[in-house]
C-alpha atoms as a PDB file:
ATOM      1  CA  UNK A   1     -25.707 -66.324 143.006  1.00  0.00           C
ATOM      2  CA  UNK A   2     -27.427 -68.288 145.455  1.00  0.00           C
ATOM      3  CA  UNK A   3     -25.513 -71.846 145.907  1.00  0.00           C
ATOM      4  CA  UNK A   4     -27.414 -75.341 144.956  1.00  0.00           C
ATOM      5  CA  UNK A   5     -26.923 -75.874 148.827  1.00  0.00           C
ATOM      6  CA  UNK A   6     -28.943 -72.689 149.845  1.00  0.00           C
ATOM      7  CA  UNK A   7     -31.858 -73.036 147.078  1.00  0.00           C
ATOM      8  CA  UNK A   8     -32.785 -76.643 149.042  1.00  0.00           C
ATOM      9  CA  UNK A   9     -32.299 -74.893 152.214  1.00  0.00           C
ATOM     10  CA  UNK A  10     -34.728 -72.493 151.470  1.00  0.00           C
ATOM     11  CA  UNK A  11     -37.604 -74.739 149.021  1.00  0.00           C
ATOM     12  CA  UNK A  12     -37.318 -76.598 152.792  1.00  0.00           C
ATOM     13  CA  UNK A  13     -37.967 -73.714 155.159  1.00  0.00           C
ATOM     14  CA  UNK A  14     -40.857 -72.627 153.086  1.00  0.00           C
ATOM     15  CA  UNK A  15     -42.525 -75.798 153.224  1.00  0.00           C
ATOM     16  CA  UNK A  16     -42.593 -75.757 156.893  1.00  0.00           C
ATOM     17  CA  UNK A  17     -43.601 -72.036 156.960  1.00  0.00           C
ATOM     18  CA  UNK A  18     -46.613 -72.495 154.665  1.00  0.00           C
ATOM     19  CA  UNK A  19     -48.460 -75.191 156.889  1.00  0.00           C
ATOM     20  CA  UNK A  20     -47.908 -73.610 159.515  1.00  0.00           C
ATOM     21  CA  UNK A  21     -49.419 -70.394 158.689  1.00  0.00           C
ATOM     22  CA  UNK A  22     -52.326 -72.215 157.596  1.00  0.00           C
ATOM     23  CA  UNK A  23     -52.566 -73.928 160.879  1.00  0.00           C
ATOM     24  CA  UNK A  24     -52.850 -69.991 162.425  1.00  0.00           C
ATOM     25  CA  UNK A  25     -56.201 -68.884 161.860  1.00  0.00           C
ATOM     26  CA  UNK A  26     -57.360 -71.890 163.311  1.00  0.00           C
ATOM     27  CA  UNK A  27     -55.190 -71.942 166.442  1.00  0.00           C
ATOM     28  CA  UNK A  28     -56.096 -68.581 167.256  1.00  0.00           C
ATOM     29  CA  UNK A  29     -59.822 -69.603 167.048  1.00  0.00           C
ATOM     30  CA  UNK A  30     -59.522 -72.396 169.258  1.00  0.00           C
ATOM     31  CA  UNK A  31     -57.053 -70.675 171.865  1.00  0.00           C
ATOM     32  CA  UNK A  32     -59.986 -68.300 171.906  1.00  0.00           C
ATOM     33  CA  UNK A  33     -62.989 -70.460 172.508  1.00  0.00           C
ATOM     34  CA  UNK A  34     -61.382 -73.080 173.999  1.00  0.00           C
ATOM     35  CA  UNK A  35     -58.061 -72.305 175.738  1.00  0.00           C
ATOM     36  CA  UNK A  36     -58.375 -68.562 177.354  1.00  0.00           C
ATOM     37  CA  UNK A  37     -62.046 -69.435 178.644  1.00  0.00           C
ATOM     38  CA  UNK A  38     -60.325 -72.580 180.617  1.00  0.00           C
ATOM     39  CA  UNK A  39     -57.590 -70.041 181.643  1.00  0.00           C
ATOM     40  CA  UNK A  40     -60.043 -67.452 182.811  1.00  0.00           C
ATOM     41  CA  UNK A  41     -62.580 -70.220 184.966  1.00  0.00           C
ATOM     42  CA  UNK A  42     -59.297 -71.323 186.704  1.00  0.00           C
ATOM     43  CA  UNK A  43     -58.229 -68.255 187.707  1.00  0.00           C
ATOM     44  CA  UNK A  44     -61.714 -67.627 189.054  1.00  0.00           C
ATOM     45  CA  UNK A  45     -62.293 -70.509 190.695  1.00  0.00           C
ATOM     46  CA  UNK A  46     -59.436 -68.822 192.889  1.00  0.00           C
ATOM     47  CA  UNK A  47     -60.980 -65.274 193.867  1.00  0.00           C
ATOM     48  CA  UNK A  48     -63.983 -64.236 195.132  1.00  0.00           C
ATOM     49  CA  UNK A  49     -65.735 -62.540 193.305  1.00  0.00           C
ATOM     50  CA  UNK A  50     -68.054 -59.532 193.895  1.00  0.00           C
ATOM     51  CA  UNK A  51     -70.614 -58.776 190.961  1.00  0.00           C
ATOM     52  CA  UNK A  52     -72.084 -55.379 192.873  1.00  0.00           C
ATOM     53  CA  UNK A  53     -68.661 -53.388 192.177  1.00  0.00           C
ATOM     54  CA  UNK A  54     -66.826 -56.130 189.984  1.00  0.00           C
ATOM     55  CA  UNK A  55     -64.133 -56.521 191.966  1.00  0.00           C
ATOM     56  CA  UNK A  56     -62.099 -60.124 192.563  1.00  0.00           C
ATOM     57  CA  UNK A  57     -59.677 -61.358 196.072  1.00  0.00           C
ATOM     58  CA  UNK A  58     -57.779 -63.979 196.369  1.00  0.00           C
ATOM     59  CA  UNK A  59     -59.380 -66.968 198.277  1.00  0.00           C
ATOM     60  CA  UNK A  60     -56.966 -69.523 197.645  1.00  0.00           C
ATOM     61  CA  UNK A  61     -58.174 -73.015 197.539  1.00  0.00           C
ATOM     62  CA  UNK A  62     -61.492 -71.702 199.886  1.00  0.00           C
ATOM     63  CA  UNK A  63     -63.830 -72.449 196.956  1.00  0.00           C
ATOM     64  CA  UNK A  64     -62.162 -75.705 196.267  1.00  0.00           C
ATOM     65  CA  UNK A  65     -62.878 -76.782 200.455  1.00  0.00           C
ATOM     66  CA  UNK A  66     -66.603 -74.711 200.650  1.00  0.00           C
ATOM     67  CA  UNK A  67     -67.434 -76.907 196.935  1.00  0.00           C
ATOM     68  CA  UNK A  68     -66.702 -80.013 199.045  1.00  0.00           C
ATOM     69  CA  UNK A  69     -68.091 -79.449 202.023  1.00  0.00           C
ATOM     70  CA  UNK A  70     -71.849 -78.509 199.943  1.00  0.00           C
ATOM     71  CA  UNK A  71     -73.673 -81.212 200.148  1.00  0.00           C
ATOM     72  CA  UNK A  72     -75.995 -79.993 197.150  1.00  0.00           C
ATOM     73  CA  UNK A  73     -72.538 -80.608 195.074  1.00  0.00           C
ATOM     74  CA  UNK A  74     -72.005 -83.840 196.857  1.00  0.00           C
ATOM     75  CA  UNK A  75     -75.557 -84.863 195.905  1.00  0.00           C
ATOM     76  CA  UNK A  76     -75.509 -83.876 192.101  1.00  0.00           C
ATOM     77  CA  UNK A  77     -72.607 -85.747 191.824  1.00  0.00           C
ATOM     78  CA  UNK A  78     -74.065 -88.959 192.921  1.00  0.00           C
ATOM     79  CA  UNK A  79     -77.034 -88.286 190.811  1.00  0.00           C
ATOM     80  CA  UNK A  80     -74.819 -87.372 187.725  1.00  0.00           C
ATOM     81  CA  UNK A  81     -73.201 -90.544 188.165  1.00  0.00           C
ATOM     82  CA  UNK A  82     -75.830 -92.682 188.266  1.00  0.00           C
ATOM     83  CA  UNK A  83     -77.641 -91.163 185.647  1.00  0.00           C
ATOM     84  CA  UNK A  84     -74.166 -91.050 183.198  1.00  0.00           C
ATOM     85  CA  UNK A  85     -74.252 -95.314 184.620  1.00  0.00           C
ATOM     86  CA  UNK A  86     -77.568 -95.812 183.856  1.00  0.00           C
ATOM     87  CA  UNK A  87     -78.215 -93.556 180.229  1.00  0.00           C
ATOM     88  CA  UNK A  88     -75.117 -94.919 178.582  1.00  0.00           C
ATOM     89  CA  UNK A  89     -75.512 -98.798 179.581  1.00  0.00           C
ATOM     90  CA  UNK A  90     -79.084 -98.092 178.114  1.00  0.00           C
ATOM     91  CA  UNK A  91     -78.394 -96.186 175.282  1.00  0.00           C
ATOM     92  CA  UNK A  92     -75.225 -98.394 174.151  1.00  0.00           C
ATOM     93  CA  UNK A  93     -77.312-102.033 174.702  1.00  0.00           C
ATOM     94  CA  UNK A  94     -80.870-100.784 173.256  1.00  0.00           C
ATOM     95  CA  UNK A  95     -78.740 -98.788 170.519  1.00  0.00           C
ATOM     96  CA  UNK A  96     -76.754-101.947 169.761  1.00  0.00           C
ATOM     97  CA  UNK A  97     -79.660-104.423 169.166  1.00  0.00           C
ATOM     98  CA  UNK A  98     -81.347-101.958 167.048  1.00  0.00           C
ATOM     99  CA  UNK A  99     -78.085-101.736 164.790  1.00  0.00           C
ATOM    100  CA  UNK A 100     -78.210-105.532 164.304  1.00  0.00           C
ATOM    101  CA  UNK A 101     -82.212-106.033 163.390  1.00  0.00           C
ATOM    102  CA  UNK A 102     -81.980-102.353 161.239  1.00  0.00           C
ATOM    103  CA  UNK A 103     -78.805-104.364 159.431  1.00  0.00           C
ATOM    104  CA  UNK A 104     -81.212-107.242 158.601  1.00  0.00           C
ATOM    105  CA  UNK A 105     -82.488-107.640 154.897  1.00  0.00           C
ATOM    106  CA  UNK A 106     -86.460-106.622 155.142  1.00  0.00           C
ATOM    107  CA  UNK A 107     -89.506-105.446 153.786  1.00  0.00           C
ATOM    108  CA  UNK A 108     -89.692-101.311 154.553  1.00  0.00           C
ATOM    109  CA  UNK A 109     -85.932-101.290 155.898  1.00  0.00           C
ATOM    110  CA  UNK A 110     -85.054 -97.727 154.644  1.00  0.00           C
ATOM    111  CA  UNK A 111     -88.109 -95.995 156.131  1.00  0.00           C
ATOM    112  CA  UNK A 112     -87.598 -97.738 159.386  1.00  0.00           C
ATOM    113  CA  UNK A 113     -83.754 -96.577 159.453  1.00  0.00           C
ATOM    114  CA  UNK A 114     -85.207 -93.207 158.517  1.00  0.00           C
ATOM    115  CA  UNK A 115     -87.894 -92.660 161.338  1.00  0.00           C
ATOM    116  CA  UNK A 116     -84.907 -93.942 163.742  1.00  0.00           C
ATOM    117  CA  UNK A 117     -83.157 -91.042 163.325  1.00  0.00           C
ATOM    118  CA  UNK A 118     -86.056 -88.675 163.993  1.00  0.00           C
ATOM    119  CA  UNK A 119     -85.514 -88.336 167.730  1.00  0.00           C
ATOM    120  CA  UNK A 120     -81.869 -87.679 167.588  1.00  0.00           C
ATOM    121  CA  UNK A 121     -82.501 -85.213 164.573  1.00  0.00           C
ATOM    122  CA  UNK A 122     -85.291 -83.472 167.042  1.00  0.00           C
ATOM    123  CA  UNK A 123     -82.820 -79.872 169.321  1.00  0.00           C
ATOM    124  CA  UNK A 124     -83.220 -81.264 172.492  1.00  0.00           C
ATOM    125  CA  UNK A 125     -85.155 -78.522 173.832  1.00  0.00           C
ATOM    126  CA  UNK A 126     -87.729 -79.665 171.303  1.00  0.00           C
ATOM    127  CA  UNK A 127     -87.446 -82.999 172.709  1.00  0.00           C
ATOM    128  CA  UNK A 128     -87.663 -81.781 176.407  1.00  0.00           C
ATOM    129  CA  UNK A 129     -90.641 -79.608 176.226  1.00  0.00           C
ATOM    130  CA  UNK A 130     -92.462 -82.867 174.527  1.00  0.00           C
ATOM    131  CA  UNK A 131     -91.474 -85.110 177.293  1.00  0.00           C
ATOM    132  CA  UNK A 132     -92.268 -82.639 179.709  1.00  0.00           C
ATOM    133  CA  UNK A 133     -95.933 -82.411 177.981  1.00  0.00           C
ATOM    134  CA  UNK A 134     -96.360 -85.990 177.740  1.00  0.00           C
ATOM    135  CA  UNK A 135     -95.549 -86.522 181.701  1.00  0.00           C
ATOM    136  CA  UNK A 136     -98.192 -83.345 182.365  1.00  0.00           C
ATOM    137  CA  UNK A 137     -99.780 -84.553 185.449  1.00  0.00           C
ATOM    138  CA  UNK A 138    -103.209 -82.779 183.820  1.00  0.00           C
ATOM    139  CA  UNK A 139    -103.547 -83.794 180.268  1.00  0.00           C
ATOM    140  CA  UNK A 140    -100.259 -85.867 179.448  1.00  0.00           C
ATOM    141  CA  UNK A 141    -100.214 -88.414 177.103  1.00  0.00           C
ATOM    142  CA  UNK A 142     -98.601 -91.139 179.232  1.00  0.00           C
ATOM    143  CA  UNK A 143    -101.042 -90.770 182.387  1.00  0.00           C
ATOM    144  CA  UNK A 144    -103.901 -90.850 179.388  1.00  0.00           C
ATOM    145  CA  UNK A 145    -102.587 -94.357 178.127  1.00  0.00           C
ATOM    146  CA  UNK A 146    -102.029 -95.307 181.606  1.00  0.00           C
ATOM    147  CA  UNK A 147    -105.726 -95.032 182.379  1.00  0.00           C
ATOM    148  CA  UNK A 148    -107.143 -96.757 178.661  1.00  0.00           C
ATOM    149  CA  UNK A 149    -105.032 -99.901 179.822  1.00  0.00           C
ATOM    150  CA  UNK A 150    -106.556 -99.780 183.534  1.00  0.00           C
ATOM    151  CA  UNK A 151    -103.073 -99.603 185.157  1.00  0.00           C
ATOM    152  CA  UNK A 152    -103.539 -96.159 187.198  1.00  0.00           C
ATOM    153  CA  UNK A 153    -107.039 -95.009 188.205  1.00  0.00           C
ATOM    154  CA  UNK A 154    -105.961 -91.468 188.525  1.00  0.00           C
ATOM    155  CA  UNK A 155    -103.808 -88.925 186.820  1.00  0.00           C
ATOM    156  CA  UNK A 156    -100.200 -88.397 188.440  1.00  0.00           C
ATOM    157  CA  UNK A 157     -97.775 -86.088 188.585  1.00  0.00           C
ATOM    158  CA  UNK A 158     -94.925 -88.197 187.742  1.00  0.00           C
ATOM    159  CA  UNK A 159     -92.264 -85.033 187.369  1.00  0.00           C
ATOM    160  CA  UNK A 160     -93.346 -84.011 190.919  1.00  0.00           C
ATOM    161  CA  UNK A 161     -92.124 -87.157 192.674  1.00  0.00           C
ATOM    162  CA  UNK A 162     -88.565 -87.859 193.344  1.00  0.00           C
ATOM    163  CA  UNK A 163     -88.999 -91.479 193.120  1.00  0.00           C
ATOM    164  CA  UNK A 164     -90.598 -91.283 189.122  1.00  0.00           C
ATOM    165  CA  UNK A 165     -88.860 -87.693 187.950  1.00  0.00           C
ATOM    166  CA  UNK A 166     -85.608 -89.226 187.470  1.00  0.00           C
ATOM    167  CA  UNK A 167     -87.378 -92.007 185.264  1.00  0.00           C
ATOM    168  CA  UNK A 168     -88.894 -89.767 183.265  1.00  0.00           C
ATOM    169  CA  UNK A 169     -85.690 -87.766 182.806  1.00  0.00           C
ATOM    170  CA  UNK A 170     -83.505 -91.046 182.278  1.00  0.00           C
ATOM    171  CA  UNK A 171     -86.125 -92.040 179.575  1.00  0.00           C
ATOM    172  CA  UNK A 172     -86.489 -88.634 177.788  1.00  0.00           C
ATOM    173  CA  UNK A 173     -82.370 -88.970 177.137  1.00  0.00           C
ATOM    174  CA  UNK A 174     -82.458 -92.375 176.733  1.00  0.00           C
ATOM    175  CA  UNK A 175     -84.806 -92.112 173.795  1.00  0.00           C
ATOM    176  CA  UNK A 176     -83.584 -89.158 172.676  1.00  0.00           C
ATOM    177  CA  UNK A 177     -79.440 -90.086 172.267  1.00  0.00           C
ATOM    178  CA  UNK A 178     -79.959 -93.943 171.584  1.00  0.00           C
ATOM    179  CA  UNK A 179     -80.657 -93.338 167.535  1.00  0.00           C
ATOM    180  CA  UNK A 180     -76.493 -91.705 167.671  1.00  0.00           C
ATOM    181  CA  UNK A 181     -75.582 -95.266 168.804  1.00  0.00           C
ATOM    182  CA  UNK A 182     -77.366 -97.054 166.365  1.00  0.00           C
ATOM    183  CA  UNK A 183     -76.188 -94.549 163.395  1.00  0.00           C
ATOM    184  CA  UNK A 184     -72.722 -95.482 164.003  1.00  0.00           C
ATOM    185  CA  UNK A 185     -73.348 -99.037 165.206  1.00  0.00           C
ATOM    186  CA  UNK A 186     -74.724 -99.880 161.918  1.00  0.00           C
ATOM    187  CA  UNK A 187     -72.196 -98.332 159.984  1.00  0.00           C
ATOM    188  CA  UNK A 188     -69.832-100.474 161.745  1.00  0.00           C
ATOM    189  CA  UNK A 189     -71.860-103.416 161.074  1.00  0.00           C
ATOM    190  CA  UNK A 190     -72.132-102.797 157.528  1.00  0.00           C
ATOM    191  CA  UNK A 191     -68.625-102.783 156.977  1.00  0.00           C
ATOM    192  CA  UNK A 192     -68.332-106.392 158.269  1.00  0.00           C
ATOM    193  CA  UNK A 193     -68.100-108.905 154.875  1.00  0.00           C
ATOM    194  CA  UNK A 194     -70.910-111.316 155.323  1.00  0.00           C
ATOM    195  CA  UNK A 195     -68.717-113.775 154.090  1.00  0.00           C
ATOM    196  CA  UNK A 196     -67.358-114.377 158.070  1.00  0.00           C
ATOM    197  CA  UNK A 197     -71.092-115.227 159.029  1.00  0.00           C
ATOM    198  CA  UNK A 198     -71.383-117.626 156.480  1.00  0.00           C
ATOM    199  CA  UNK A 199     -67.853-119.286 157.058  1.00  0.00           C
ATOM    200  CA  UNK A 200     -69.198-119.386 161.114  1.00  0.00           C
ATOM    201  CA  UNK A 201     -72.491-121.280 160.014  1.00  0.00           C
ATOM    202  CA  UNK A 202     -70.970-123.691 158.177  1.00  0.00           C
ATOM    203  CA  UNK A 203     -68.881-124.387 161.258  1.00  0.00           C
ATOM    204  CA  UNK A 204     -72.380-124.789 163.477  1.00  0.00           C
ATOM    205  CA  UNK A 205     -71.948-121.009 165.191  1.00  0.00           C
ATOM    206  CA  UNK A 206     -75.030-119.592 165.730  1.00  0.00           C
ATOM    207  CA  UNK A 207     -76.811-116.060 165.629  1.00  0.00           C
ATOM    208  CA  UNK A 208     -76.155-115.430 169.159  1.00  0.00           C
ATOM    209  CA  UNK A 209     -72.840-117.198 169.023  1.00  0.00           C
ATOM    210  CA  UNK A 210     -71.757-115.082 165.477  1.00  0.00           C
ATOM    211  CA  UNK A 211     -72.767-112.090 167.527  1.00  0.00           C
ATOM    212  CA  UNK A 212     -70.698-112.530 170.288  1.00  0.00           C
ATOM    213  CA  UNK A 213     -67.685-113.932 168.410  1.00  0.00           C
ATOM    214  CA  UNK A 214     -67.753-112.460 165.107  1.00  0.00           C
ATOM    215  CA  UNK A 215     -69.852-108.848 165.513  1.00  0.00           C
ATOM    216  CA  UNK A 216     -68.730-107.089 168.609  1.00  0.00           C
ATOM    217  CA  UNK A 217     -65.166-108.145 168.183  1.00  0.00           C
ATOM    218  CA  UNK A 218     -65.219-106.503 164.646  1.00  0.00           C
ATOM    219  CA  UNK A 219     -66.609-102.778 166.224  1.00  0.00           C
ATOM    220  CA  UNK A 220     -65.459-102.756 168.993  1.00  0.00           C
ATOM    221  CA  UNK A 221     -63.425 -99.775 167.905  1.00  0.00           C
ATOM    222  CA  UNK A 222     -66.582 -98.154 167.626  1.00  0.00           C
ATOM    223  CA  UNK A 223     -68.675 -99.165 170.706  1.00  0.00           C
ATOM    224  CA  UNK A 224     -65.266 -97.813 172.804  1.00  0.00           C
ATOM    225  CA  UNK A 225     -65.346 -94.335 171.120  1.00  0.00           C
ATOM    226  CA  UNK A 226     -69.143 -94.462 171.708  1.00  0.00           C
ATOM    227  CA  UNK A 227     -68.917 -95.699 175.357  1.00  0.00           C
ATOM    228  CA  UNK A 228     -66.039 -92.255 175.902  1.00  0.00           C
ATOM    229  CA  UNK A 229     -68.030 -89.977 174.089  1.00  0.00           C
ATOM    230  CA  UNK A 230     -71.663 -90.614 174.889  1.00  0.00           C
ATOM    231  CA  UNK A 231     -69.901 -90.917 178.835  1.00  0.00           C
ATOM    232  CA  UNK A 232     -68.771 -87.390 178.382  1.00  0.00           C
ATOM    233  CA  UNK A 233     -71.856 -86.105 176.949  1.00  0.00           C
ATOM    234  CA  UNK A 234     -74.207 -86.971 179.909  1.00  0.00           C
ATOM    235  CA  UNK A 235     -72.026 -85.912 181.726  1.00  0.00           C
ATOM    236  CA  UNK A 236     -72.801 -82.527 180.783  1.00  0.00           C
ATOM    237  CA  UNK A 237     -76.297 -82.971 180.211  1.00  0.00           C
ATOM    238  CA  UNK A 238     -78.166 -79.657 181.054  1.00  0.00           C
ATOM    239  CA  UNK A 239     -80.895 -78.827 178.634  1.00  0.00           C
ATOM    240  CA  UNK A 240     -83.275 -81.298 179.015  1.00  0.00           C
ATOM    241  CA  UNK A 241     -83.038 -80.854 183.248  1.00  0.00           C
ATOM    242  CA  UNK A 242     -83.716 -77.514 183.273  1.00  0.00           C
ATOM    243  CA  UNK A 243     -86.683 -77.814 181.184  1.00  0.00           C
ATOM    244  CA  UNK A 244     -88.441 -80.860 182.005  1.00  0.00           C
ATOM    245  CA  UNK A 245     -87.532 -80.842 186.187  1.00  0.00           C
ATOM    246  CA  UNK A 246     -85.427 -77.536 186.868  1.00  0.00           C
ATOM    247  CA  UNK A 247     -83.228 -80.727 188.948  1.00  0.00           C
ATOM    248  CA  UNK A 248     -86.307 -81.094 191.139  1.00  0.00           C
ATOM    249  CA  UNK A 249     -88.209 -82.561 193.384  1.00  0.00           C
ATOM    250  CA  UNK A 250     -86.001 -82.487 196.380  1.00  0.00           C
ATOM    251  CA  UNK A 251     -82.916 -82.254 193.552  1.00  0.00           C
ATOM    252  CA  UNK A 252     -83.421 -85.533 192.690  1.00  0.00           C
ATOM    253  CA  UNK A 253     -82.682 -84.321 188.727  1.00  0.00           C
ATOM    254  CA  UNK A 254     -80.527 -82.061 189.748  1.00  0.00           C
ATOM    255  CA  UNK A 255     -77.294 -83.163 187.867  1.00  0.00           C
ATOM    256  CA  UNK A 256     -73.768 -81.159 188.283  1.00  0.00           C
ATOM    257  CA  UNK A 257     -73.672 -79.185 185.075  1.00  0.00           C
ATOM    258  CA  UNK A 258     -77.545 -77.832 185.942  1.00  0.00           C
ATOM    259  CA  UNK A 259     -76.312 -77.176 189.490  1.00  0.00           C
ATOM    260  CA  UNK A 260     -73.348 -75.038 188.774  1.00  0.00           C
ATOM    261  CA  UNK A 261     -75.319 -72.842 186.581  1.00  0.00           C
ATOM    262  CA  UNK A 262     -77.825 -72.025 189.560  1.00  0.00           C
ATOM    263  CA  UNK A 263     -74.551 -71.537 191.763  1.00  0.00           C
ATOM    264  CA  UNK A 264     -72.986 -69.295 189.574  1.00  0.00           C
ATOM    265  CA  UNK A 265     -76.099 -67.353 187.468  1.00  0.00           C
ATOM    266  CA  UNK A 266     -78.666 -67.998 190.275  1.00  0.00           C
ATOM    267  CA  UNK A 267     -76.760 -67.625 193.303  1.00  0.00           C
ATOM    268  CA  UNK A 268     -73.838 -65.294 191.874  1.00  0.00           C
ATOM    269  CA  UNK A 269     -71.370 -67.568 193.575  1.00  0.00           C
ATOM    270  CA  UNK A 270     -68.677 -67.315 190.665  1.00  0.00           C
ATOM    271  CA  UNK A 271     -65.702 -68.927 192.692  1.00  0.00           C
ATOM    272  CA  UNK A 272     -67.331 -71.388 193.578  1.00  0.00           C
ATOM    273  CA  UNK A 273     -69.272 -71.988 190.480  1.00  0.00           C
ATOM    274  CA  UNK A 274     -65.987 -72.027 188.487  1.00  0.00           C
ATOM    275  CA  UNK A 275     -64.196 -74.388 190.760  1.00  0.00           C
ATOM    276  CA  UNK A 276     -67.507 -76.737 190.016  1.00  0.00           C
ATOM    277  CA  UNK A 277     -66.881 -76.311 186.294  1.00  0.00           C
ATOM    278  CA  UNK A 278     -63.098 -76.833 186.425  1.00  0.00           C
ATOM    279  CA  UNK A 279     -63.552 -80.298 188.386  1.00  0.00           C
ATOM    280  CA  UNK A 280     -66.069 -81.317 185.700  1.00  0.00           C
ATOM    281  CA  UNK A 281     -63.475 -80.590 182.983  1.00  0.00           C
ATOM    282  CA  UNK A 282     -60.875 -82.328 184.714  1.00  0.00           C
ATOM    283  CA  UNK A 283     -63.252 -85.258 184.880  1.00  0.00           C
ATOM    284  CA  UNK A 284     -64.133 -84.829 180.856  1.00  0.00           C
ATOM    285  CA  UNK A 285     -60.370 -84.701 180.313  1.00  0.00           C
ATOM    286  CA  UNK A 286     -59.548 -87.546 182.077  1.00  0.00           C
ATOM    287  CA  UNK A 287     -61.648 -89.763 180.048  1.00  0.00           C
ATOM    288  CA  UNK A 288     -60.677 -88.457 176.763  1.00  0.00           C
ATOM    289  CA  UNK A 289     -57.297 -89.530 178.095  1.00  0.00           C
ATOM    290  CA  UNK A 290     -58.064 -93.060 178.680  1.00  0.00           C
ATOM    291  CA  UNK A 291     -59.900 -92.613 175.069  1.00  0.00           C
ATOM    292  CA  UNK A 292     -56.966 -91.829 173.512  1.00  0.00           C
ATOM    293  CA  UNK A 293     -54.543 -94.633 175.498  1.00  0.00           C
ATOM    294  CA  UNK A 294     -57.457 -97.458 174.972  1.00  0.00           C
ATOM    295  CA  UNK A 295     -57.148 -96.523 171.219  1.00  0.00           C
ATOM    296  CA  UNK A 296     -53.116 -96.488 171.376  1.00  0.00           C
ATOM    297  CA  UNK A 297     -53.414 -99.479 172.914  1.00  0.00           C
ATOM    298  CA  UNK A 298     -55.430-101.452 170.204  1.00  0.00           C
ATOM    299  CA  UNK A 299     -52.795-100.059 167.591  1.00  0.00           C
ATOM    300  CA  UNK A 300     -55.020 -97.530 166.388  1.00  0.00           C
ATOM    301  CA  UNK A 301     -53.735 -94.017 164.701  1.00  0.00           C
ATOM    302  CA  UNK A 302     -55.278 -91.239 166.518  1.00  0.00           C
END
């Protein structure tokens, strides 16, 4: 007969045995999708690779140097950057103000909130084939208004010009990821008891005042984990480039994630095209790590 001592032993090692079993299916999935395809680009990004007869030799950190030393990569860099600068600033501030008026009390409210959400709710390779039809130097939409208000006296092609393509991109994205920031922004908002506006009034703070003191210190939570993850996001922006500009002209559109899938699918540079894609998820990773310390640092339970 087992003792009282043993039966407690056991009841105890089968409650850690049962979750963890559990947790297995799901491990194995995500070492799968996730871990051995990491595993596999880094090993790559060491080897050359030859797609004729499928054969790999070590290069040692060659790719790493020849990655640096391209100044395509050096260039899609610059213009990833300031396109992550400049579609997050304007997706977080537009996204922001359109929280606080859709949180306001007024006639049609619901149907607004609901055609918000339609460009967000649109794949984005719905969204970039309509952008790229509206900025048709022949029959677009946008050269068409142009002309009714007087402002152009000619059709242009605005995705052939370096100096307008990456407005045209910056706006598609813009427009298109701006209705995720308001989503959240005015869930945050709605969560705030109205009773600390109306203790503010009373003390003379104003709209602009209460929205400074009162709103963003209340979600701010919210705005970082949308700052990190819309950062991260545009960062790998791809779908909408390689429909609407194919990163040109000149590869002024051409951000990183669209130019290591011409290096590595286009050019069959795999080494190379691998070390590309393992600096951009060191870069992701990076930021999810200052995500996760900003939020340890505000006291927050991750």
């Amino acid at each position: 007969m087992p003792s009282k001592k043993s039966k407690l032993f056991l009841k105890h090692d089968s409650s850690k045995v049962l979750p963890r079993l559990l947790l297995l299916p799901g491990m194995v999935i995500i070492a799968l999708v996730f871990v051995y395809p990491i595993c596999y680009a880094l090993l790559m990004s060491f080897h050359k690779v030859n797609v004729s007869n499928q054969t790999w030799s070590f290069a040692g950190i060659s790719n790493y140097i020849a990655m640096f030393k391209d100044q395509y990569f050096l260039k899609a860099m610059g213009v990833t950057a300031k396109f992550t600068v400049l579609s997050v600033s304007f997706e977080m501030v537009i996204g922001t103000l359109m929280a606080v008026l859709l949180n306001q009390n007024f006639k049609g409210r619901g149907f607004v909130r609901g055609i918000m959400i339609i460009p967000w709710a649109l794949p984005t390779v719905v969204n970039a084939i309509m952008w790229k039809w509206i900025f048709n130097a022949n029959y677009g939409a946008f050269n068409a208004l142009l002309t009714q208000l007087n402002l152009i006296d000619t059709y242009k092609a605005w995705l052939a010009r370096p100096d307008t393509a990456f407005n045209c991109l910056l706006f598609a994205n813009v427009w298109k990821e701006t209705p995720y920031v308001v989503l959240l922004v005015l869930a945050g908002l709605q969560s705030i008891p109205h009773e600390l506006y109306e203790a503010a009034s009373v003390d003379g703070c104003g709209p602009i005042r209460g929205f400074f003191k009162i709103t963003i210190p209340m979600i701010k939570q919210i705005l970082l984990i949308l700052l990190i993850t819309k950062t991260i996001w545009t960062i790998q922006t791809y779908d909408v480039v390689s429909i609407m500009t194919a990163g040109g002209p000149a590869s002024s559109t051409q951000l990183i994630s669209y130019y290591v899938q011409k290096m590595s699918f286009k050019f069959f540079d795999f080494g190379v095209g691998s070390a590309m894609a393992f600096v951009i998820m060191l870069i992701t990773f990076i930021l999810s790590v200052c995500y996760v310390r900003s939020m340890a640092k505000n006291g927050e339970v991750i």
